[in-house]
N, C-alpha and C. Protein backbone atom coordinates (compact mmCIF):
# COMPACT_ATOMS: atom_id res chain seq x y z
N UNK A 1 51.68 -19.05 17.49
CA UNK A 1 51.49 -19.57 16.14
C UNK A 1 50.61 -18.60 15.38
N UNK A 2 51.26 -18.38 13.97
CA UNK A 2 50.02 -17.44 13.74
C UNK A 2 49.34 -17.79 12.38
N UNK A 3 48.17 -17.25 12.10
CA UNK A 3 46.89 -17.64 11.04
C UNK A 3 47.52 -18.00 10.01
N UNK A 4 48.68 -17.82 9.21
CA UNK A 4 49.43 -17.97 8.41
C UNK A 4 49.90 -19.59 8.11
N UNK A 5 50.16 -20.06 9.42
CA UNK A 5 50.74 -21.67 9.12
C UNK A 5 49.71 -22.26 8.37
N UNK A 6 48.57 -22.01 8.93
CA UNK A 6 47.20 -23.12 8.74
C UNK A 6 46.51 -22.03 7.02
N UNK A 7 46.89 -22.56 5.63
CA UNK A 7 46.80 -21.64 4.88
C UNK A 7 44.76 -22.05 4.71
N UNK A 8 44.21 -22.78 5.09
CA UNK A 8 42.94 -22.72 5.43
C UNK A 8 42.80 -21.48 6.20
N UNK A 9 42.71 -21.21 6.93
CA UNK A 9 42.67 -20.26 8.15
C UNK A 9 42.63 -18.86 7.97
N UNK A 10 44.05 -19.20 6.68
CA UNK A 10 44.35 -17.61 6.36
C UNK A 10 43.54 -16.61 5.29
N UNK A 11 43.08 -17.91 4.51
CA UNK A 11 41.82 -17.49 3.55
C UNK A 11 40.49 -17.56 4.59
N UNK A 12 39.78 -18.02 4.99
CA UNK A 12 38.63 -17.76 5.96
C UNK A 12 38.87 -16.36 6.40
N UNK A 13 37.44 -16.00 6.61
CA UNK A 13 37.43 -14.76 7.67
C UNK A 13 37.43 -15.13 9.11
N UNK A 14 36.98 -16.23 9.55
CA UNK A 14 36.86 -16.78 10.81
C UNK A 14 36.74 -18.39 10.95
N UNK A 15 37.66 -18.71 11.94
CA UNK A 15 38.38 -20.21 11.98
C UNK A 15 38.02 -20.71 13.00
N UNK A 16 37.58 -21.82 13.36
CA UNK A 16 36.41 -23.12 14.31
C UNK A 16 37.53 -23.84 14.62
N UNK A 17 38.34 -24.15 15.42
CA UNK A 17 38.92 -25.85 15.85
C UNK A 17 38.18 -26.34 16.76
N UNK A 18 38.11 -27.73 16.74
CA UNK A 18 37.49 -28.50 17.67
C UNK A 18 38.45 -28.66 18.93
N UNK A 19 38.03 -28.99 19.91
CA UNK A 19 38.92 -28.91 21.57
C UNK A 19 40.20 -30.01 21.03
N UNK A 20 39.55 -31.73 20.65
CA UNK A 20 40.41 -32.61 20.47
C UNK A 20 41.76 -31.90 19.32
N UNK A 21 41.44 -30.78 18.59
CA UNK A 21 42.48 -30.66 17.52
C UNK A 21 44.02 -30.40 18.11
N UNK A 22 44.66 -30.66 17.54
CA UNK A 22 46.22 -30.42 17.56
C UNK A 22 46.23 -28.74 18.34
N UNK A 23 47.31 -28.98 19.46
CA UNK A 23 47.25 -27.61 19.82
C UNK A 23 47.74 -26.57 19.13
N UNK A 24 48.67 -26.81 17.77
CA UNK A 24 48.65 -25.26 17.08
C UNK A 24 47.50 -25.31 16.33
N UNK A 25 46.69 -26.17 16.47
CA UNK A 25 45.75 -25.80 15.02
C UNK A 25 44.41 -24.84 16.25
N UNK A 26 44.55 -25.54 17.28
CA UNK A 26 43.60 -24.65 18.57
C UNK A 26 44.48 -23.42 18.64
N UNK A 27 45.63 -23.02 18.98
CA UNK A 27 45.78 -21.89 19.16
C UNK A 27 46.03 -20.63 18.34
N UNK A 28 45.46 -21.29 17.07
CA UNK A 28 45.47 -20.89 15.75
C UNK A 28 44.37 -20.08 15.11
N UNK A 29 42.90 -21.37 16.04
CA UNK A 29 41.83 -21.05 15.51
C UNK A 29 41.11 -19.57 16.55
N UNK A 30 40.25 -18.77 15.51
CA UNK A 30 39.18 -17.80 16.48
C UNK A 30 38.91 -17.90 17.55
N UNK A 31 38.03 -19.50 17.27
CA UNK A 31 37.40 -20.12 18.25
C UNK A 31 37.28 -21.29 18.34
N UNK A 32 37.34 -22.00 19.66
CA UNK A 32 37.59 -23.23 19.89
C UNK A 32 36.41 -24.13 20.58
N UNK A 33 35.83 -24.88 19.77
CA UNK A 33 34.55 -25.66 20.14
C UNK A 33 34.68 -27.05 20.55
N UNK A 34 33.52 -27.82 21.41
CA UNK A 34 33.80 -28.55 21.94
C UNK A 34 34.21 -29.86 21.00
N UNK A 35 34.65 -31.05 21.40
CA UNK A 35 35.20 -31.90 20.12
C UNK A 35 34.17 -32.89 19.42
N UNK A 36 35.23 -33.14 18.42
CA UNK A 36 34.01 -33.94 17.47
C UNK A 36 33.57 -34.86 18.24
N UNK A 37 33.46 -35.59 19.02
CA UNK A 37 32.95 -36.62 19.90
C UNK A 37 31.99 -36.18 20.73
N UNK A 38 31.55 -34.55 21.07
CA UNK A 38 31.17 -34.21 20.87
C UNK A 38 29.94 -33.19 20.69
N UNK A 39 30.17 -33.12 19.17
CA UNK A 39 29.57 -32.98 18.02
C UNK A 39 29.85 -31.30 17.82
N UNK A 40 30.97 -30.99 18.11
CA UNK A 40 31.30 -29.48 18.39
C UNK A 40 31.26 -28.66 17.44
N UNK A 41 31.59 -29.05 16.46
CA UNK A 41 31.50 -28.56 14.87
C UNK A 41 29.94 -28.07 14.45
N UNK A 42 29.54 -29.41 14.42
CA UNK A 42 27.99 -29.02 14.06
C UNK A 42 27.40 -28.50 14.57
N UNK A 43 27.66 -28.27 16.09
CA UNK A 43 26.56 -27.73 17.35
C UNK A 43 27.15 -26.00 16.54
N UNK A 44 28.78 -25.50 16.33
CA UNK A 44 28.27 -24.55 16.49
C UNK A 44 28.01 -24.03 14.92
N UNK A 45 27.82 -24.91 13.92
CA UNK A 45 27.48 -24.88 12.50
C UNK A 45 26.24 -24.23 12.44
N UNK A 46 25.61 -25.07 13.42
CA UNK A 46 23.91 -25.46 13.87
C UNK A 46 23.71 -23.71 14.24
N UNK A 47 24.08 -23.58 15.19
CA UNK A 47 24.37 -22.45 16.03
C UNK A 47 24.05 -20.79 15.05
N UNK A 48 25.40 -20.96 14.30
CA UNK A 48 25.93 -20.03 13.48
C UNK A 48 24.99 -19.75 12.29
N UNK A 49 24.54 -20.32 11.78
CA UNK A 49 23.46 -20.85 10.29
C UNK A 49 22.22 -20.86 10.70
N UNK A 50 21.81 -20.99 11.96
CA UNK A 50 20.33 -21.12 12.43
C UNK A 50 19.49 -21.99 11.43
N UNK A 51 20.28 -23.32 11.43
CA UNK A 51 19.96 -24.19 11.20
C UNK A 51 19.29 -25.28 11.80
């Protein structure tokens, strides 16, 4: 699948799916974090932002 389907993706410079997401939208994304349940997003928001 490539960066193109997901037209989010294709504008970003770099793309986050969470584990639970749809598997083209995971094999789509950069990088794949653990799921919103969780809190995979924010951990690596948190992470990334040194927040």
């Amino acid at each position: 699948m490539c960066r193109g389907t997901f037209p989010l993706f294709s504008e970003s410079t770099y793309s986050v799916a969470p584990a639970n997401a749809k598997e083209q939208v995971r094999n789509s994304a950069d990088l794949v974090v653990a799921s919103n349940a969780e809190d995979g997003v924010a951990a690596f928001l948190e992470s990334a932002f040194q927040l």
